[in-house]
Protein backbone atom coordinates (compact mmCIF):
# COMPACT_ATOMS: atom_id res chain seq x y z
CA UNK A 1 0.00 0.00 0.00
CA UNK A 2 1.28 3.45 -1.08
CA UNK A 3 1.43 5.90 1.39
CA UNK A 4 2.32 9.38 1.66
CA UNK A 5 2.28 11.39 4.76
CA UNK A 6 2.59 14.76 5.55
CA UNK A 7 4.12 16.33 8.50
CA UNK A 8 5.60 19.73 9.88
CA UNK A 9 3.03 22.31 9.19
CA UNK A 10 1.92 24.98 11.51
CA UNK A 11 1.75 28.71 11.91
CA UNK A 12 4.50 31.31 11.06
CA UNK A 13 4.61 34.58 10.89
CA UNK A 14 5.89 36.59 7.48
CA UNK A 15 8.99 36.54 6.28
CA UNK A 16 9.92 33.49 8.48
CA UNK A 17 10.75 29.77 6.86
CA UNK A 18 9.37 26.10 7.84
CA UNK A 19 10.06 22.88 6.19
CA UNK A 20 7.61 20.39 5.70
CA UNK A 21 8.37 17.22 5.07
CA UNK A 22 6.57 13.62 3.12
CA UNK A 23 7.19 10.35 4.51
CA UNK A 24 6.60 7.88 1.38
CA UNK A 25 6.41 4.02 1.60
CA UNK A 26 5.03 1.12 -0.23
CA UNK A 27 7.50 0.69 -2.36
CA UNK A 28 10.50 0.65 -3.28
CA UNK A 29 11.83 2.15 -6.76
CA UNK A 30 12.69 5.72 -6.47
CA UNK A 31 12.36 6.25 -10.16
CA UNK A 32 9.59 8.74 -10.18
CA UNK A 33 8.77 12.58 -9.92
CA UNK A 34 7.33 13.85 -7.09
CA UNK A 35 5.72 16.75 -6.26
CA UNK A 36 3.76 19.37 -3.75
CA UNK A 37 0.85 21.10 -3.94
CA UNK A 38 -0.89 23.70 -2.52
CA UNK A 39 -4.58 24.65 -1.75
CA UNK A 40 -5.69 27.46 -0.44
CA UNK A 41 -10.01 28.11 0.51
CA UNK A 42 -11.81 29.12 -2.27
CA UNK A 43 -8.91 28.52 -5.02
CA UNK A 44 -8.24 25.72 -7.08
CA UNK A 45 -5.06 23.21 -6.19
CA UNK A 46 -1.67 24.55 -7.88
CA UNK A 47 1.84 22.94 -8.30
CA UNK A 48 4.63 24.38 -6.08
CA UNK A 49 7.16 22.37 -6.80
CA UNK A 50 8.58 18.77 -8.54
CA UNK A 51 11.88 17.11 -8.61
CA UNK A 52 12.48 13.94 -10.34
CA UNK A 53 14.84 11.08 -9.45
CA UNK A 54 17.90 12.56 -10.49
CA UNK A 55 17.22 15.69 -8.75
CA UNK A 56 15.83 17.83 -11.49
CA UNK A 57 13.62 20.06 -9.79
CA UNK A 58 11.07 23.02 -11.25
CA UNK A 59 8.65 25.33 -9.43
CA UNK A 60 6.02 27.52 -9.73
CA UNK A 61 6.53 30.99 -10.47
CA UNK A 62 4.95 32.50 -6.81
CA UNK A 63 7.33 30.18 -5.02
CA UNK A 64 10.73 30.41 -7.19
CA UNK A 65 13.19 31.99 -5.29
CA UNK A 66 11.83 30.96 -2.17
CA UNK A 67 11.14 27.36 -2.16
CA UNK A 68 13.21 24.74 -2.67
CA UNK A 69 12.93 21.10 -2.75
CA UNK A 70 14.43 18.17 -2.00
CA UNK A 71 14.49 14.48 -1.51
CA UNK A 72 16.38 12.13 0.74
CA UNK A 73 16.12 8.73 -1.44
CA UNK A 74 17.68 6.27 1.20
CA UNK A 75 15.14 7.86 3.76
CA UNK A 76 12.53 8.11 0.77
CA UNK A 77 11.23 11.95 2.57
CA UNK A 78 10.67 14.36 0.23
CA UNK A 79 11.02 17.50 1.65
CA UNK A 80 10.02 21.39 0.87
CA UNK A 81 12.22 24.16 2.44
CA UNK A 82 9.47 27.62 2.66
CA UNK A 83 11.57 30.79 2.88
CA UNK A 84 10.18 34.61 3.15
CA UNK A 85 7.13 33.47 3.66
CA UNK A 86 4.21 35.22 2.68
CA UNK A 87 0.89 35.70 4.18
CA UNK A 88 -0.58 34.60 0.25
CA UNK A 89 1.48 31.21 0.98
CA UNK A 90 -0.96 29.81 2.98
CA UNK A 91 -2.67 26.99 2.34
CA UNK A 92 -2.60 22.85 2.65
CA UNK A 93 0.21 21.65 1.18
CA UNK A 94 -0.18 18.05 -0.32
CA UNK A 95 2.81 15.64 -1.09
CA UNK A 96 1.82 13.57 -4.62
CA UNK A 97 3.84 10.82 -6.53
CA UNK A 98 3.50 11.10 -10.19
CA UNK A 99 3.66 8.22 -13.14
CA UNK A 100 6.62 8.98 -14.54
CA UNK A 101 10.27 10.36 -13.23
CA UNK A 102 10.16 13.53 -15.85
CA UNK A 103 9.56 17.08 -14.61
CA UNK A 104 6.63 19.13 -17.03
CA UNK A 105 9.30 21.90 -18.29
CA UNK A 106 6.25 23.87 -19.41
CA UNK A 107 4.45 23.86 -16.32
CA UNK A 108 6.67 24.98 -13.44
CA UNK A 109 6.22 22.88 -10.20
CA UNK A 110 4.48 19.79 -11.89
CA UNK A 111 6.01 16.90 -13.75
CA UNK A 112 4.48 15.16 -16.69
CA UNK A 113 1.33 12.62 -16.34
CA UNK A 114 -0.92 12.33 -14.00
CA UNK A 115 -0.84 12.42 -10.15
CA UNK A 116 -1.05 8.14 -8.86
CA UNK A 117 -0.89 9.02 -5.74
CA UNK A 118 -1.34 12.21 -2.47
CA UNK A 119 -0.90 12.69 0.62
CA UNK A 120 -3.74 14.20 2.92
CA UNK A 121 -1.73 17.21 3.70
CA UNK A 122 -0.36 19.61 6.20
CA UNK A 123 -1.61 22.96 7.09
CA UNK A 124 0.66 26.24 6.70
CA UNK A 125 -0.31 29.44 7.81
CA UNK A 126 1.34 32.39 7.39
CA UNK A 127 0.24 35.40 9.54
CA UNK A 128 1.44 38.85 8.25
């Protein structure tokens, strides 16, 4: 069974960082992009950021700059660094495992296919 789980969320005021982090098991091949979204009330889910196995990684254009992702493979985490924080950053931040191990070079913070598999999320708010 496929799991991915979300931890490290919480409350932080602008201009401060926080790392969240996705604990993925269930298997065992590390040969596939991974991602995180976001989700904010009243707006529609958006890519934030995507790395593939090699360590590729894209991101969206509200986060670039400020975001970074990462991945430890032997640990399989997947983790997302949040820097100058903004108060428009806040949202529930899913963790998602892709089909294939290729970032989407046309849509920054999303890799190519479709989404197998999320995590139920972690809350970050940022207070201004």
């Amino acid at each position: 069974l496929v799991q991915l789980v979300e931890s490290g969320g919480g409350s932080v005021e602008a201009g401060g960082s926080l790392r969240i982090s996705c604990q993925i098991s269930g298997y065992t091949s590390n040969s596939y992009c991974m991602s995180w979204f976001r989700q904010a009330p009243g707006k529609e889910r958006e890519g934030v950021a995507a790395i593939d196995s090699d360590g590729a990684a894209s991101y969206g254009d509200s986060v670039q700059g400020r975001f970074t992702i990462s991945q430890d493979n032997a640990k399989k985490i997947l983790y997302l660094q949040m820097n100058s924080l903004k108060a428009e950053d806040t949202a529930r931040y899913y963790c998602a495992r892709w089909g294939t191990d290729a970032i989407n070079t046309r849509s920054g913070g999303n890799c190519l296919g479709g989404v197998n598999f999320w995590g139920q999320g972690t809350q970050v708010t940022v207070s201004s």
